[in-house]
PDB file of N, CA and C in Angstrom:
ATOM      1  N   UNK A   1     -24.988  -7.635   5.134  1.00  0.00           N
ATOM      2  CA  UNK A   1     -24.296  -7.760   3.864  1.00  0.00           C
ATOM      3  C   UNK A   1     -24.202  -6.411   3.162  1.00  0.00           C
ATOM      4  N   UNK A   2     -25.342  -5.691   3.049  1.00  0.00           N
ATOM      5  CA  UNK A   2     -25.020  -4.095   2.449  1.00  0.00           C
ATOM      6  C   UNK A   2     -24.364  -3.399   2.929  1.00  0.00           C
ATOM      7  N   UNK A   3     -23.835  -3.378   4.725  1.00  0.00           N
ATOM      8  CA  UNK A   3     -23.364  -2.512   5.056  1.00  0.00           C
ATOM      9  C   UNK A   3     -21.531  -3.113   4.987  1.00  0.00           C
ATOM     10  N   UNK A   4     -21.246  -4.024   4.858  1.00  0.00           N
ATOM     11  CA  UNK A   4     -20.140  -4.393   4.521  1.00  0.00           C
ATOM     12  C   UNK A   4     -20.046  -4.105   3.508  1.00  0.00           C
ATOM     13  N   UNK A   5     -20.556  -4.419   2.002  1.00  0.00           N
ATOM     14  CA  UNK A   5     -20.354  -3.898   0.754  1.00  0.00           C
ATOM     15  C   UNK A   5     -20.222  -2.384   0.669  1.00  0.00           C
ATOM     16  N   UNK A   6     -21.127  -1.891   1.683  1.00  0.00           N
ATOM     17  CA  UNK A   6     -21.068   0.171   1.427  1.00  0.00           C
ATOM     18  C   UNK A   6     -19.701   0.510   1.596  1.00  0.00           C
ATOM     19  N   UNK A   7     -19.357  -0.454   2.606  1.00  0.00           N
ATOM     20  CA  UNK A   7     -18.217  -0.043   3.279  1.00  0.00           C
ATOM     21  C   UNK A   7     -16.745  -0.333   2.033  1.00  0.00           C
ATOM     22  N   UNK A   8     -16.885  -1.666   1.116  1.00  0.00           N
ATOM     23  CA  UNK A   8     -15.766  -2.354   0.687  1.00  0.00           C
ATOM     24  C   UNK A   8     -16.091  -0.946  -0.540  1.00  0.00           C
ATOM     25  N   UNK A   9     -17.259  -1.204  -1.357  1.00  0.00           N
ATOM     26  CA  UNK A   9     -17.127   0.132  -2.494  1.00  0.00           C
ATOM     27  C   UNK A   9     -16.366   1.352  -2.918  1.00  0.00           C
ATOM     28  N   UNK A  10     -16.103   1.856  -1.891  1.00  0.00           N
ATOM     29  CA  UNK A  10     -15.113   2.993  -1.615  1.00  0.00           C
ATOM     30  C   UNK A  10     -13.687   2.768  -1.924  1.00  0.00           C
ATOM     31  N   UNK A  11     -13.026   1.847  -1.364  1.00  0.00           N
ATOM     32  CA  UNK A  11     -11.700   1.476  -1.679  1.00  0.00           C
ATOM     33  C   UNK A  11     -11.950   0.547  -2.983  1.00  0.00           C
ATOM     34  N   UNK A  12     -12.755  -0.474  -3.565  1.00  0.00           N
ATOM     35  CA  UNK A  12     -12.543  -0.432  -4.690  1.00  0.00           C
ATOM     36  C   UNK A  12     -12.749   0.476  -6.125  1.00  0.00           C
ATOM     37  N   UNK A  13     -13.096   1.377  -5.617  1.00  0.00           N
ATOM     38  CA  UNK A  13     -13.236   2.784  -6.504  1.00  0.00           C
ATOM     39  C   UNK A  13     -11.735   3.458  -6.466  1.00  0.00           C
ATOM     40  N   UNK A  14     -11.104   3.663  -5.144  1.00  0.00           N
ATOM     41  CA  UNK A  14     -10.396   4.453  -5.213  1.00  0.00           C
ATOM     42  C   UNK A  14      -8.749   3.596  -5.628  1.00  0.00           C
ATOM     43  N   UNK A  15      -8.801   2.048  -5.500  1.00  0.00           N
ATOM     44  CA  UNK A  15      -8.440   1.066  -6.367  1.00  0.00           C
ATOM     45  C   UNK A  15      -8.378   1.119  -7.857  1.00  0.00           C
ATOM     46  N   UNK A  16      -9.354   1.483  -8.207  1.00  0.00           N
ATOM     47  CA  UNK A  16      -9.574   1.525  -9.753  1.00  0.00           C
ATOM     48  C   UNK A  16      -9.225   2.909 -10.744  1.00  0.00           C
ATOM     49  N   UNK A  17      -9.313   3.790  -9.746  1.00  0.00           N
ATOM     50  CA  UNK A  17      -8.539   5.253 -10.193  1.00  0.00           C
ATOM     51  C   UNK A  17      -6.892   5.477  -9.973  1.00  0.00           C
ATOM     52  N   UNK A  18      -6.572   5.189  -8.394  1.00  0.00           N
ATOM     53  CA  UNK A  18      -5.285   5.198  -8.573  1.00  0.00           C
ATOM     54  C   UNK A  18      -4.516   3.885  -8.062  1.00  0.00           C
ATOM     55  N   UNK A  19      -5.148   2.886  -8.514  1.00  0.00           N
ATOM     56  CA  UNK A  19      -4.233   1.679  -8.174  1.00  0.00           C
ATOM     57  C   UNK A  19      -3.889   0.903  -9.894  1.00  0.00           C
ATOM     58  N   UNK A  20      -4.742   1.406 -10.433  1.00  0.00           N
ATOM     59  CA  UNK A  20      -4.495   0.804 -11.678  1.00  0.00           C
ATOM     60  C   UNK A  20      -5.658  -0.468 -11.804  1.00  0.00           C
ATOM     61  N   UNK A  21      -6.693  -0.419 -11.145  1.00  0.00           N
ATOM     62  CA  UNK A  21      -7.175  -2.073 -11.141  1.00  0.00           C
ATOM     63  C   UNK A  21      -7.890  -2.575 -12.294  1.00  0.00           C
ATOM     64  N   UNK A  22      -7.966  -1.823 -12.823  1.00  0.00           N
ATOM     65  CA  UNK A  22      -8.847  -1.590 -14.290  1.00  0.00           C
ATOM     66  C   UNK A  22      -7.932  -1.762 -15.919  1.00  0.00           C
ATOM     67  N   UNK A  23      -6.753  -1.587 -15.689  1.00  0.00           N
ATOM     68  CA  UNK A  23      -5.581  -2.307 -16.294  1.00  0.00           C
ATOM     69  C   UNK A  23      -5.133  -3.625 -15.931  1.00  0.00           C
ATOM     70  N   UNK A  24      -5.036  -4.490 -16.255  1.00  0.00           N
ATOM     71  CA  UNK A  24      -4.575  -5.795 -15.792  1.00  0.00           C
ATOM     72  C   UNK A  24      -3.642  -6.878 -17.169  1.00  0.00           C
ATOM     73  N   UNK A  25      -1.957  -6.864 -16.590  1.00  0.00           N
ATOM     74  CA  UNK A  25      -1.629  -6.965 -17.649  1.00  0.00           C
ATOM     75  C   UNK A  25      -1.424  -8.901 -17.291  1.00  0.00           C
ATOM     76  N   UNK A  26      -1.590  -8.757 -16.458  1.00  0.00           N
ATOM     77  CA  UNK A  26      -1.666 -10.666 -16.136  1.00  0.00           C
ATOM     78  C   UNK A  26      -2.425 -11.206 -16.748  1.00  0.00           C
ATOM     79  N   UNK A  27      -2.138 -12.539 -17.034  1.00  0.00           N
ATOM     80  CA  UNK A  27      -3.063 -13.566 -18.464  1.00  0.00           C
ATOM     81  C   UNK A  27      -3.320 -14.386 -17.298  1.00  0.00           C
ATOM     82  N   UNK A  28      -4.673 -14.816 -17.421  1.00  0.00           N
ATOM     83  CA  UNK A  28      -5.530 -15.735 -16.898  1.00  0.00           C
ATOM     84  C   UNK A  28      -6.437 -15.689 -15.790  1.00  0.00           C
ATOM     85  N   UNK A  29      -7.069 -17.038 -15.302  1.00  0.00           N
ATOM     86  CA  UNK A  29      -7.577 -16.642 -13.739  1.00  0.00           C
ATOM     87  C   UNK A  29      -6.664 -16.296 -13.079  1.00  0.00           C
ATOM     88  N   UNK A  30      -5.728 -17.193 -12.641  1.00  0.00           N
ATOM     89  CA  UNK A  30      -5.369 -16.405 -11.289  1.00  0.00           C
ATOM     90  C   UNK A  30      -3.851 -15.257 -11.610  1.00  0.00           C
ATOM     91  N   UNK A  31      -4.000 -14.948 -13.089  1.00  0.00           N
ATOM     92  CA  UNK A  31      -3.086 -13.387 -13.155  1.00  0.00           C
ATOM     93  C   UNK A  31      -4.562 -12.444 -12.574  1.00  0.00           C
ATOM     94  N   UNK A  32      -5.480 -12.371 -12.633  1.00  0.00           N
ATOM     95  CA  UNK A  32      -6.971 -11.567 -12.320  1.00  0.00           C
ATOM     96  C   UNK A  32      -6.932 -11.686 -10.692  1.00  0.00           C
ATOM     97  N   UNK A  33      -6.523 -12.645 -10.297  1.00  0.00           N
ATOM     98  CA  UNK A  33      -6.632 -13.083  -8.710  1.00  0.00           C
ATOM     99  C   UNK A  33      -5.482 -12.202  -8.220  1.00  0.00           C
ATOM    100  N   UNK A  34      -4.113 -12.540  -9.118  1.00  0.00           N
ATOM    101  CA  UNK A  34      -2.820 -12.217  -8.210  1.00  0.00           C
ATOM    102  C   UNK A  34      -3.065 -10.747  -8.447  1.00  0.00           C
ATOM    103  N   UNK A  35      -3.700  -9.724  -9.615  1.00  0.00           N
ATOM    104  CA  UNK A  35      -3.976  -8.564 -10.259  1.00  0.00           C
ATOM    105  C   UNK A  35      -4.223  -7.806  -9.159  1.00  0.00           C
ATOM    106  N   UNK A  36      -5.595  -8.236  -8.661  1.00  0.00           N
ATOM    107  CA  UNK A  36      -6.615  -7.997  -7.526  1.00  0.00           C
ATOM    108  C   UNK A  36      -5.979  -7.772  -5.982  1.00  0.00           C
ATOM    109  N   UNK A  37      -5.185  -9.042  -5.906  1.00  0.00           N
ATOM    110  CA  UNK A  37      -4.432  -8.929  -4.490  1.00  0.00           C
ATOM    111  C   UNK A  37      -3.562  -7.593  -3.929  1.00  0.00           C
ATOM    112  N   UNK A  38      -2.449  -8.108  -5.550  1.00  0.00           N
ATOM    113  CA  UNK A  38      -1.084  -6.779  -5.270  1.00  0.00           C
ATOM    114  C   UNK A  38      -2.242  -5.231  -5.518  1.00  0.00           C
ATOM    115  N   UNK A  39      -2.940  -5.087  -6.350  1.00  0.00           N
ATOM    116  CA  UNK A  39      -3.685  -4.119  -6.059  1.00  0.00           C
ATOM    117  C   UNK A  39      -4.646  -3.268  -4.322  1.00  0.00           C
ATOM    118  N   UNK A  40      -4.593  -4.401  -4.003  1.00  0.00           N
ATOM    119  CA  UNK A  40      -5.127  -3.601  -2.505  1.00  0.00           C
ATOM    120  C   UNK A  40      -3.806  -3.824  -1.656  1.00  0.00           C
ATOM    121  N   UNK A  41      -3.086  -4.650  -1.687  1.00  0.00           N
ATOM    122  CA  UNK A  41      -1.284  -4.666  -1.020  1.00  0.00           C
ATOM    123  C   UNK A  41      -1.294  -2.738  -1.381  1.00  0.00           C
ATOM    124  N   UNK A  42      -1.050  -2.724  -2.673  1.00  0.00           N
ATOM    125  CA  UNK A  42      -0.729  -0.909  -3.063  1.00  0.00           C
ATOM    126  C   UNK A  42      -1.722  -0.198  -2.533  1.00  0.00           C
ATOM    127  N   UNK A  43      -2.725  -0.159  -2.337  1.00  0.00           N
ATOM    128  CA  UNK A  43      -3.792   0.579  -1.541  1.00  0.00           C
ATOM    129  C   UNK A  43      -3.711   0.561   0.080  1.00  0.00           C
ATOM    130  N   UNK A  44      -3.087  -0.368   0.370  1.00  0.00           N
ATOM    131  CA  UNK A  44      -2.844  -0.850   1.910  1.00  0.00           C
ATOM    132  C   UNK A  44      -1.561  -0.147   2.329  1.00  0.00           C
ATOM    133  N   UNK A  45      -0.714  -0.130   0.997  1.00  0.00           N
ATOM    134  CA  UNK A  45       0.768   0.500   1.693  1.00  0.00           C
ATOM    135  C   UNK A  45       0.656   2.360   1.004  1.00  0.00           C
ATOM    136  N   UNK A  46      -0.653   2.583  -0.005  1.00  0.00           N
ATOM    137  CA  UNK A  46      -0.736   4.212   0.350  1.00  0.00           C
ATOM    138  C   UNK A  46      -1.452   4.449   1.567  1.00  0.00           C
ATOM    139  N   UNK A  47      -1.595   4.197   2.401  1.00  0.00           N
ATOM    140  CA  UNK A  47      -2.645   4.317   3.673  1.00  0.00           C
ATOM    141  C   UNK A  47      -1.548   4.254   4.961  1.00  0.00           C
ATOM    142  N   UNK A  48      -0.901   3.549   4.669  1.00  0.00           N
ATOM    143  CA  UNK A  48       0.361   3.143   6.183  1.00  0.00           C
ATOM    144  C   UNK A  48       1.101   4.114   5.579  1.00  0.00           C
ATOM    145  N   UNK A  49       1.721   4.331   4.356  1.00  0.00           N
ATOM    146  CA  UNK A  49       2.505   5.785   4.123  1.00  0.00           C
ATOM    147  C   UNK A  49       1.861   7.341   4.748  1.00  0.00           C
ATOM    148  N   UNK A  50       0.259   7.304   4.153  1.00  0.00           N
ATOM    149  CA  UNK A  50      -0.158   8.806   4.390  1.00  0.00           C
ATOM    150  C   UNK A  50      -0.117   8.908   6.228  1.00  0.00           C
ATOM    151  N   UNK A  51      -0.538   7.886   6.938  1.00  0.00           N
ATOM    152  CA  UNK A  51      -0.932   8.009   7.829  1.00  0.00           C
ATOM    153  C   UNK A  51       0.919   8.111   8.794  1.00  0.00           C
ATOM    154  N   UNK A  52       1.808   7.834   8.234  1.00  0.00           N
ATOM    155  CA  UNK A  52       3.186   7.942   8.642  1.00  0.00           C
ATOM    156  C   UNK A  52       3.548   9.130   7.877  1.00  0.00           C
ATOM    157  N   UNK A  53       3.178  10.071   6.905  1.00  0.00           N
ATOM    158  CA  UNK A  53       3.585  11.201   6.562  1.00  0.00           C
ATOM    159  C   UNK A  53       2.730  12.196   7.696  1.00  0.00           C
ATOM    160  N   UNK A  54       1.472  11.746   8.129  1.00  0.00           N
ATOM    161  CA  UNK A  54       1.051  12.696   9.154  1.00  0.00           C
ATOM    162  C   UNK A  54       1.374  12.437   9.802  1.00  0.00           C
ATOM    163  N   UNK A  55       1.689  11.462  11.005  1.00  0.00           N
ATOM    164  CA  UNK A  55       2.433  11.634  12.444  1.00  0.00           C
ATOM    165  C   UNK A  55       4.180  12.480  12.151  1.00  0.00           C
ATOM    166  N   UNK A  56       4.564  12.194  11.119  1.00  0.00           N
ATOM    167  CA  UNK A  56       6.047  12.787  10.860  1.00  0.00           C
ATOM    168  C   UNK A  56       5.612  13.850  10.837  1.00  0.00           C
ATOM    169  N   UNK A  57       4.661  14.624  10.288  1.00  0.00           N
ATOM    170  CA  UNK A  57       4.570  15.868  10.025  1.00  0.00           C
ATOM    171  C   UNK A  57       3.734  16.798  11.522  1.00  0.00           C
ATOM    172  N   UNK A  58       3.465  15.689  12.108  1.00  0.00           N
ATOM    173  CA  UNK A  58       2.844  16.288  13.689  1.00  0.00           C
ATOM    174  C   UNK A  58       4.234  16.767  14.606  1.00  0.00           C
ATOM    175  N   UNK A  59       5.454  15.619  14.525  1.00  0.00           N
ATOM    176  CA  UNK A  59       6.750  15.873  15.544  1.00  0.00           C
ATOM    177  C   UNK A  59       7.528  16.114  14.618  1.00  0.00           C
ATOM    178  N   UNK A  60       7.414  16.863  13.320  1.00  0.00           N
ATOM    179  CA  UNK A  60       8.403  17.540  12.446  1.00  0.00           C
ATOM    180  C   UNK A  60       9.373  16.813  12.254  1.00  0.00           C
ATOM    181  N   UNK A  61       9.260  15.622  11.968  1.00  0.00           N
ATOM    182  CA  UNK A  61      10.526  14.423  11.820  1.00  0.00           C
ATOM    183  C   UNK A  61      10.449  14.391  10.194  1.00  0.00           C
ATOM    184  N   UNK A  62      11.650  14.480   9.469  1.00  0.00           N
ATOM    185  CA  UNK A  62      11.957  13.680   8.665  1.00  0.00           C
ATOM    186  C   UNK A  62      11.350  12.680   8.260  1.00  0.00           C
ATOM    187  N   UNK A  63      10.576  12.304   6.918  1.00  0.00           N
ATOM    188  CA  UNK A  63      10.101  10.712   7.106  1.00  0.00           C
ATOM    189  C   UNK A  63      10.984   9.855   6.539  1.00  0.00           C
ATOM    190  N   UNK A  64      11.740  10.084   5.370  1.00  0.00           N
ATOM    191  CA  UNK A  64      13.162   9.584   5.461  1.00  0.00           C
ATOM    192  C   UNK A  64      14.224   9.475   6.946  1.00  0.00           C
ATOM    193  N   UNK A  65      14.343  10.338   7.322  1.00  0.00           N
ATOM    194  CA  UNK A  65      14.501  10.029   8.968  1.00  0.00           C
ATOM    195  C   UNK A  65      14.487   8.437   9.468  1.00  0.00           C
ATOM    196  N   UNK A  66      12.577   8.683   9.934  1.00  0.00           N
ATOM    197  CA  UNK A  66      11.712   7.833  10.299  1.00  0.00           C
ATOM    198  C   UNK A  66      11.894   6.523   9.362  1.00  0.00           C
ATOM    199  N   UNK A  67      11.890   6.324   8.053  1.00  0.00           N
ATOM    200  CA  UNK A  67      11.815   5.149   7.445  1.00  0.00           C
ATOM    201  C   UNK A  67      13.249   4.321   7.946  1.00  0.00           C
ATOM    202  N   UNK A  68      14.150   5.132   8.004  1.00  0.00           N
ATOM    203  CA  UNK A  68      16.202   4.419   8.151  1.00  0.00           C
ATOM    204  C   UNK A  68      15.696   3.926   9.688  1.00  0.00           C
ATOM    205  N   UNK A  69      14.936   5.062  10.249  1.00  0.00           N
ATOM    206  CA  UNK A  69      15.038   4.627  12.091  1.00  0.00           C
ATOM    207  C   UNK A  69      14.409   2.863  11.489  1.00  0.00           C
ATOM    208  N   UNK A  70      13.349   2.961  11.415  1.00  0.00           N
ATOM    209  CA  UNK A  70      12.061   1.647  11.283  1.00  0.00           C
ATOM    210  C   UNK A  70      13.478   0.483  10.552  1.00  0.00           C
ATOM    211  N   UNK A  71      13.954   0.756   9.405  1.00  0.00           N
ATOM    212  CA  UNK A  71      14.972  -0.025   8.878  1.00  0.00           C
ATOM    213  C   UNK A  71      16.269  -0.721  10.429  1.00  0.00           C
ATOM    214  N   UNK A  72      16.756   0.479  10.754  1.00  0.00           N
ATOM    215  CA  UNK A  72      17.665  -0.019  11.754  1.00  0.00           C
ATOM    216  C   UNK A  72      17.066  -0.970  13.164  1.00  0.00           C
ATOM    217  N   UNK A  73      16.026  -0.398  13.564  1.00  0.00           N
ATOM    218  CA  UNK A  73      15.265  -1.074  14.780  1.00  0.00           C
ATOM    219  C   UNK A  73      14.981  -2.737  14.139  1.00  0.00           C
ATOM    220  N   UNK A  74      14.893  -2.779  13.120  1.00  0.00           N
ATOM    221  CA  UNK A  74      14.540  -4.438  12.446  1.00  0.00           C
ATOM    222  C   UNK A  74      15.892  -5.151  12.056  1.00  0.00           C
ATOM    223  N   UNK A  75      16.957  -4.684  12.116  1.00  0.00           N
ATOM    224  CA  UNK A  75      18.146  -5.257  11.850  1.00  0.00           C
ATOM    225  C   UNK A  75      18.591  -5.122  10.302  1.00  0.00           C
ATOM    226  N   UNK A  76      17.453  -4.276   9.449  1.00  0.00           N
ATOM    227  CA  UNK A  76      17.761  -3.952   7.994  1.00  0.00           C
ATOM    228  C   UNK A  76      18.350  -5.717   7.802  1.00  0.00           C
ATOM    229  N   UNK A  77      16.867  -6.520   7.249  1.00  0.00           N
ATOM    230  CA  UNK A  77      17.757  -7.610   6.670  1.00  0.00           C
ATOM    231  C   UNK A  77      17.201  -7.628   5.181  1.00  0.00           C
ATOM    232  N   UNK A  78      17.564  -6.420   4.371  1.00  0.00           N
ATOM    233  CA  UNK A  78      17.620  -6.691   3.126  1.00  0.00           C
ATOM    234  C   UNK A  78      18.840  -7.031   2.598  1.00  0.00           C
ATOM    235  N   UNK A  79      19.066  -7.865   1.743  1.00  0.00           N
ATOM    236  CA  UNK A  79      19.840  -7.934   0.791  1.00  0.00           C
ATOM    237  C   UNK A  79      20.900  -7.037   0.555  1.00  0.00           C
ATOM    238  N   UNK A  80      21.985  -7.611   0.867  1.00  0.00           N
ATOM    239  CA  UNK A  80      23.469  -6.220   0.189  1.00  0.00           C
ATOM    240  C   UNK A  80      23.386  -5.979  -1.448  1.00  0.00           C
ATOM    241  N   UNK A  81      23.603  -5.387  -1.603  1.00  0.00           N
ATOM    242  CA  UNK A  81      23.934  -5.141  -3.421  1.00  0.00           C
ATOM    243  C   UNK A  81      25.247  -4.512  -3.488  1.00  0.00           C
ATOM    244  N   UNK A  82      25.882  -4.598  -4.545  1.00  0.00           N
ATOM    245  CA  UNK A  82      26.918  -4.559  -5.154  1.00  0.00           C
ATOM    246  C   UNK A  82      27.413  -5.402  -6.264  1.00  0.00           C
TER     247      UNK A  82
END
């Protein structure tokens, strides 16, 4: 149990500095629950970014590049706008 907690401590620290977790503008229990969630979602997607700004930056790719490639290989099914 401590060494799982040593381990979780770290990211909720670094959660609480730059994720915002310590602001919470949601009312209630589960605005505190949903607060908590999208907060490590944003900690989860600075981590898949840094770690895709370093391989781009290993084969000198573009990461804009790289993001349209990842978009086209999936069939880009977002939403049209206009």
């Amino acid at each position: 149990m401590i060494k799982r907690r040593s381990a979780i401590e770290p990211a909720i620290g670094h959660m609480k500095m730059d994720g915002r977790l310590a602001r919470n503008p949601l009312k209630g229990a589960l605005g505190d629950a949903l607060h908590a969630v999208m907060c490590g979602a944003g900690h989860d997607l600075r981590l898949i970014l840094a770690a895709l700004r370093l391989l781009c930056a290993r084969f000198g790719l573009p990461m804009q590049a790289v993001i349209a490639a990842l978009f086209v290989a999936h069939g880009d099914r977002r939403p049209v706008r206009g």
